[in-house]
Protein backbone atom coordinates (compact mmCIF):
# COMPACT_ATOMS: atom_id res chain seq x y z
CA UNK A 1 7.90 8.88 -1.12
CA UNK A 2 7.93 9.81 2.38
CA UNK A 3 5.15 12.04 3.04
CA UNK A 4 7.92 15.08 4.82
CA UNK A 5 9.76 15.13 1.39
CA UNK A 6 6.85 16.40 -0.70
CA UNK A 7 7.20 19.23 -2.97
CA UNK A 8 5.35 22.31 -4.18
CA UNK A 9 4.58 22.49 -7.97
CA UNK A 10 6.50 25.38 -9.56
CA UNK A 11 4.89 28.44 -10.02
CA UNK A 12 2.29 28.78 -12.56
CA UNK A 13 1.83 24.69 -13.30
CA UNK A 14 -1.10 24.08 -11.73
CA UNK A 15 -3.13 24.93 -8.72
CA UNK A 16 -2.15 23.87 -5.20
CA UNK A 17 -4.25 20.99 -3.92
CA UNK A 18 -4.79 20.60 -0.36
CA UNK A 19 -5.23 17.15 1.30
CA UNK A 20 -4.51 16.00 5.03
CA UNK A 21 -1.00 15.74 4.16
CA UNK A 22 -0.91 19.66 3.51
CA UNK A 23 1.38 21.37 5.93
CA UNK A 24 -1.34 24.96 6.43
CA UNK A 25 -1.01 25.55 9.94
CA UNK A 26 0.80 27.49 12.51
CA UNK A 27 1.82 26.28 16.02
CA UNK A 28 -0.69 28.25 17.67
CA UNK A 29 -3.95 26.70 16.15
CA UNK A 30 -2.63 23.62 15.58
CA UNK A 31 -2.35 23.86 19.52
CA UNK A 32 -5.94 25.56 19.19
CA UNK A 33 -7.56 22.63 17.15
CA UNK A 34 -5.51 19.73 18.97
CA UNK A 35 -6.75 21.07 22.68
CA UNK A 36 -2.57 21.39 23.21
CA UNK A 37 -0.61 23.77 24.74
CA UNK A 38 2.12 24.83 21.84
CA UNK A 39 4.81 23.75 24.36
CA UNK A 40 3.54 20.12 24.13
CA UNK A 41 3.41 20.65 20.86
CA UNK A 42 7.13 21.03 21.14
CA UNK A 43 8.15 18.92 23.42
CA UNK A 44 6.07 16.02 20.99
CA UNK A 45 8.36 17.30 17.75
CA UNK A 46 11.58 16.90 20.35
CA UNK A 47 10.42 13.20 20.92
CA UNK A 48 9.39 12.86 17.66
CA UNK A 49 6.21 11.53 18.47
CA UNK A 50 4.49 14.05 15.66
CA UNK A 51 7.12 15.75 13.32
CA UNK A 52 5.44 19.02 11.27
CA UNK A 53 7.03 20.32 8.55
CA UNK A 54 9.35 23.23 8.36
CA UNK A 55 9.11 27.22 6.55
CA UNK A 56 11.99 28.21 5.04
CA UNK A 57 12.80 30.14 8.34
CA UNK A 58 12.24 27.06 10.71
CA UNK A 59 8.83 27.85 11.59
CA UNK A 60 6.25 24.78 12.23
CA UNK A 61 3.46 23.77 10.08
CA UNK A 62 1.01 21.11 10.82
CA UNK A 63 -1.32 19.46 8.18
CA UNK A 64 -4.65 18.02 9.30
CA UNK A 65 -3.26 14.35 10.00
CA UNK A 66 -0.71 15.81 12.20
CA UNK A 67 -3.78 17.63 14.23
CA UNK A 68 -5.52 14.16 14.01
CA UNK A 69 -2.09 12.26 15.39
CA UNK A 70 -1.90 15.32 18.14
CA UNK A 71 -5.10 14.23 19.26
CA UNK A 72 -4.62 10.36 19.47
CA UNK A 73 -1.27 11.38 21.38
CA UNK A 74 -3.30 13.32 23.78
CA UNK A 75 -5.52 10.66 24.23
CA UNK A 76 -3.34 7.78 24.39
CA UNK A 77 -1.09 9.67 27.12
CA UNK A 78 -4.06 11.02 28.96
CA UNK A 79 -7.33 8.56 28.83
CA UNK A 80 -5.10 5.42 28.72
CA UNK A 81 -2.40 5.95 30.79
CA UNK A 82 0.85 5.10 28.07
CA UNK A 83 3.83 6.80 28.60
CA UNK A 84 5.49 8.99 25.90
CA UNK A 85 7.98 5.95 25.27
CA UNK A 86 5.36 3.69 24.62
CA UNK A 87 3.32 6.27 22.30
CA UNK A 88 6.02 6.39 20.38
CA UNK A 89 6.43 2.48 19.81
CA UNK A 90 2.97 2.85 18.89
CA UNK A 91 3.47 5.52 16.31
CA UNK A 92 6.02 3.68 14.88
CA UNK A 93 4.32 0.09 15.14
CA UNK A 94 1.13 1.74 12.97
CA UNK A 95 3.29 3.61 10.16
CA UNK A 96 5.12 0.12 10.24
CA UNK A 97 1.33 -2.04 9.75
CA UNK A 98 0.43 0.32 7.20
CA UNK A 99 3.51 0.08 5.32
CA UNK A 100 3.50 -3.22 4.77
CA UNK A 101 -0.62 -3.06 4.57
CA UNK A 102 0.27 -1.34 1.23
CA UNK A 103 3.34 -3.49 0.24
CA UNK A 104 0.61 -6.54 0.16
CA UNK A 105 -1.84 -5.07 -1.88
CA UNK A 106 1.12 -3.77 -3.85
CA UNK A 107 2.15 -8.06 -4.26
CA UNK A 108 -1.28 -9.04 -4.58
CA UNK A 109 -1.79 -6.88 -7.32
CA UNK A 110 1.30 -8.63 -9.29
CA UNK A 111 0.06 -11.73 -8.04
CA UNK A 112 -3.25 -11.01 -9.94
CA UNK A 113 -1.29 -9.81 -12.92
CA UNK A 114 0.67 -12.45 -13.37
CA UNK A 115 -2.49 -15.21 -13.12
CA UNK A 116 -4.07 -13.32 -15.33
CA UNK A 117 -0.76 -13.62 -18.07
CA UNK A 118 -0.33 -17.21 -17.47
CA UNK A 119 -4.08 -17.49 -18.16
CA UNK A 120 -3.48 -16.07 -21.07
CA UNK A 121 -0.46 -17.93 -22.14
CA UNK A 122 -2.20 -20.97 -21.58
CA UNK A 123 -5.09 -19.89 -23.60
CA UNK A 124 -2.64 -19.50 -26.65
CA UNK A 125 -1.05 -22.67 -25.83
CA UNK A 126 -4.50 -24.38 -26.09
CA UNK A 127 -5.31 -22.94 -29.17
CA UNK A 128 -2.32 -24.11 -30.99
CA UNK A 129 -2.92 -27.42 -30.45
CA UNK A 130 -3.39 -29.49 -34.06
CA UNK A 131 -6.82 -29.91 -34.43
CA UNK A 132 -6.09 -33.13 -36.60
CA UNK A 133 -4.96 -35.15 -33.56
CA UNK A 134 -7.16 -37.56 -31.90
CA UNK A 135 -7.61 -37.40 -28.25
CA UNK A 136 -5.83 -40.27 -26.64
CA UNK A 137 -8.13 -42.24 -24.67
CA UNK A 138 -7.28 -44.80 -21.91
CA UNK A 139 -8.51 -48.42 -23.03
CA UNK A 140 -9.13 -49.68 -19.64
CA UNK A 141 -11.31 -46.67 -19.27
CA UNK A 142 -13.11 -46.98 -22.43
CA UNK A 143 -13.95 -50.60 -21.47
CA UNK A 144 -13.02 -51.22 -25.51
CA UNK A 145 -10.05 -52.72 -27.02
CA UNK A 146 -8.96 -51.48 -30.16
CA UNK A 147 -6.59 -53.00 -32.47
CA UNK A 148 -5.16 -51.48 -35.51
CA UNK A 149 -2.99 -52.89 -38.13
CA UNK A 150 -1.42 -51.63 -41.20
CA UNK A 151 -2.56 -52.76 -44.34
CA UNK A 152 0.07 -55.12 -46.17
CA UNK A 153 1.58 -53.91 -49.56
CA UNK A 154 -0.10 -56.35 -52.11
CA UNK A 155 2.28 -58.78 -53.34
């Protein structure tokens, strides 16, 4: 679920949890706590370098990763010199590793699962086995030869 889609429990359900992803603050201290000037702030949501989400009447609200993603913006643009263009690719280049980050441990996870099953199928395989078989063993191996006749029918 895409982290811009989340929804509010309805009223009375349970309490409201906040976590990084929680959209709590306005333009102007978001632009307080990123070192920003709320036009940047803007100008970044034009670009869509960092996209808050929305009130009901349009109004911005940031969460605390969008402060931290402010910040790396800043100092990607600023201390290293990358253009807005290339912040961007960036952005998208990290959401992209992480996404697929998750989708591995997501297969390795089934991976693991499904060892463990055929483990287990192959434990239950091995245990119906007839016990009142013998082991075949190779004679040039054993370094014996065995011969085995039937006994006649007495005339």
């Amino acid at each position: 679920m895409d982290p811009r889609q989340r929804r509010q429990p309805p009223f009375g359900t349970r309490a409201y949890e906040l976590t990084d992803e929680t959209p709590v603050y306005v333009i102007s201290v978001a632009a307080q706590l990123s070192g920003l000037h709320p036009q940047t702030l803007r100008q970044y949501d034009r670009l869509g370098l960092v996209s808050p989400d929305r009130t009901a009447g349009r109004g911005r609200r940031y969460s605390a990763r969008d402060i931290e993603l402010l910040r790396a913006v800043q100092q990607l643009s600023q201390d290293e010199g990358i253009n807005l263009a290339g912040i961007k690719r960036i952005i998208e280049l990290e959401n992209q590793v992480a996404a697929l980050q998750a989708r591995v441990a997501e297969l390795s996870s089934a991976v693991e699962g499904a060892a463990l099953a055929m483990q287990q199928r192959e434990a239950q395989v091995h245990a119906s086995y007839r016990r009142d078989l013998v082991p075949y063993q190779d004679v040039q191996q054993a370094g014996a030869l065995v011969v085995w006749r039937p006994k006649r029918p007495q005339e």
